[in-house]
Protein backbone atom coordinates (compact mmCIF):
# COMPACT_ATOMS: atom_id res chain seq x y z
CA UNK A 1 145.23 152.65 29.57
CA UNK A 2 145.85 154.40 33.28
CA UNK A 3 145.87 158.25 33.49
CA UNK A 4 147.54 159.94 36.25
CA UNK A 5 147.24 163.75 37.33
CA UNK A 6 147.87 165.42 39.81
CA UNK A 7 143.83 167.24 40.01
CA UNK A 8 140.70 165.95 40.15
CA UNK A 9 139.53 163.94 37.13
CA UNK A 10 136.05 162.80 35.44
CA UNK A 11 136.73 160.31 32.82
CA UNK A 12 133.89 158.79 30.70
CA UNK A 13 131.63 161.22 31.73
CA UNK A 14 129.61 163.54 29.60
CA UNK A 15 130.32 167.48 29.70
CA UNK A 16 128.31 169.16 31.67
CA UNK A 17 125.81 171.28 30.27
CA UNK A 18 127.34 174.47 29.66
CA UNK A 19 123.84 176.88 29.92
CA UNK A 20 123.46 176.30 33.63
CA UNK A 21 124.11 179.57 35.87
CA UNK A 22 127.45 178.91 36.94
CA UNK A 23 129.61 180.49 39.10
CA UNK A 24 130.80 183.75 38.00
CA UNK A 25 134.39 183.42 36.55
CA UNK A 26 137.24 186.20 35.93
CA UNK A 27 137.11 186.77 32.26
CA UNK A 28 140.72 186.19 31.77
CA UNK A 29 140.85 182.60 33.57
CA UNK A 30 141.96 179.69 31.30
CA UNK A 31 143.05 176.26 31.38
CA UNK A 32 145.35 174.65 29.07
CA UNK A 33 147.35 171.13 28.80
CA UNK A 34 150.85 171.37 29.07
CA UNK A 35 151.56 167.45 27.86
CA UNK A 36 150.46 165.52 25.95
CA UNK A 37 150.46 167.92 23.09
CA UNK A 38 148.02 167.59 20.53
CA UNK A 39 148.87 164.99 17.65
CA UNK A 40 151.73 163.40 20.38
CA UNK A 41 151.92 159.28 20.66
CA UNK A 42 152.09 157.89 23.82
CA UNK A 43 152.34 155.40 25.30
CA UNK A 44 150.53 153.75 28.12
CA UNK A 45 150.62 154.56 31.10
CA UNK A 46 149.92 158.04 30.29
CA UNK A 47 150.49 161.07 31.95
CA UNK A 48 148.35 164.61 31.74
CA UNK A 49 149.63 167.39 33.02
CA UNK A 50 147.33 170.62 32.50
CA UNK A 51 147.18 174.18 33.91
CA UNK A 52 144.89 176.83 34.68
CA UNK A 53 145.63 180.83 34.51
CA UNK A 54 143.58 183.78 36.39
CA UNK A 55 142.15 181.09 39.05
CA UNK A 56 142.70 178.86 41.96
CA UNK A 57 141.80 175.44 42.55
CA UNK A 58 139.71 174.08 45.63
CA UNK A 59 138.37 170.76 45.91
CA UNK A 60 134.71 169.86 44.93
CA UNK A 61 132.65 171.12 47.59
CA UNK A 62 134.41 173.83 48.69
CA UNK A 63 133.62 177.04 47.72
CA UNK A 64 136.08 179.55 47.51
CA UNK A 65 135.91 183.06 45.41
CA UNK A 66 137.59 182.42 42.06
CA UNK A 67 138.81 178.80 42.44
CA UNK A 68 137.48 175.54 40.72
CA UNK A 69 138.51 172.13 40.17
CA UNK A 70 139.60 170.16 37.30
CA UNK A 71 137.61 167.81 35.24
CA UNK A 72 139.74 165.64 32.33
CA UNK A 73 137.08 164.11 29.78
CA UNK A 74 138.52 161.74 27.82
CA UNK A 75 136.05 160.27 24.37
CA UNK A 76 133.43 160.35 26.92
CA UNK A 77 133.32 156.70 26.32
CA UNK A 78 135.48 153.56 26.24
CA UNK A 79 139.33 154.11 26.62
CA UNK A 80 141.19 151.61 24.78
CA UNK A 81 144.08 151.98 22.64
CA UNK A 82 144.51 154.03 19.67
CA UNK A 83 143.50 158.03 19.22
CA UNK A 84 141.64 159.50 22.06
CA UNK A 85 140.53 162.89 22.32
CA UNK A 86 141.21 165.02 25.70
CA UNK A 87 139.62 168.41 26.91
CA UNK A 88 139.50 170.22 30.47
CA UNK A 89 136.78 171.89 31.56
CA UNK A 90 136.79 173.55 35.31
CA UNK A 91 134.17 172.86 37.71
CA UNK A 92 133.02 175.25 40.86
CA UNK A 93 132.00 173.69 44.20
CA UNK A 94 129.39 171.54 42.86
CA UNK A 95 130.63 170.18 39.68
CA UNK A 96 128.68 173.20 37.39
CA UNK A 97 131.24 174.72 34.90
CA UNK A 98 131.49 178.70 35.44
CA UNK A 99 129.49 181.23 33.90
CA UNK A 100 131.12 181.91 31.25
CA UNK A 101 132.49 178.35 31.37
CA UNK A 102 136.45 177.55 31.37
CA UNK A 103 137.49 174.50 28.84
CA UNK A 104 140.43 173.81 27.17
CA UNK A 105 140.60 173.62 23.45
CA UNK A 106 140.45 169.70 22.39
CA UNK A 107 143.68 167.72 21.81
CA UNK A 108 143.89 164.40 20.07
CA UNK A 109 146.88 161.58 21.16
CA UNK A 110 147.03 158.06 19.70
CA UNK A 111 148.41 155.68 23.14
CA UNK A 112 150.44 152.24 21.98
């Protein structure tokens, strides 16, 4: 299975601890997938597109005020076919979520 987006991604990696002091965030910033909905079949390759609301986005290791960059965790495992579980969770300039931290709510796909 490939994954495109158009952001930074982190796949197979574990989320990063959310009780770090992270970057202060706006308390109405979100992000959200726009597709793959949850409970959608796909299949491969497969495309995420996601969004984020109240925020900008900079690339890791550049700090700007209120801007972050996307991470896409995916299982945090193995990636072959079947149902796979996605979340976002935004990173500041060096990779730490923000205080209080911005993720997604889970969605689950199956890929062919």
């Amino acid at each position: 299975m490939r994954v495109f987006a158009s952001l930074c991604l982190s796949l197979g990696l574990p989320l990063p601890a959310l009780a770090q002091d992270g970057t202060p965030a706006p308390p109405d910033a979100r992000v959200y997938f726009v597709m793959p909905a949850d409970g959608m079949r796909v299949g491969s390759p497969v495309t995420v597109c996601f969004g984020l609301v109240g925020m900008g986005v900079s690339p890791a290791g550049v700090e700007n005020q209120n801007t972050g960059h996307h991470h896409l965790l995916i299982d945090v495992a193995e990636l072959p076919p079947g149902a796979r579980t996605l979340q976002l969770v935004l990173g500041d300039h060096d990779h730490v979520p923000h205080d209080p931290p911005i993720v997604s709510e889970r969605i689950t796909i199956t890929v062919d």
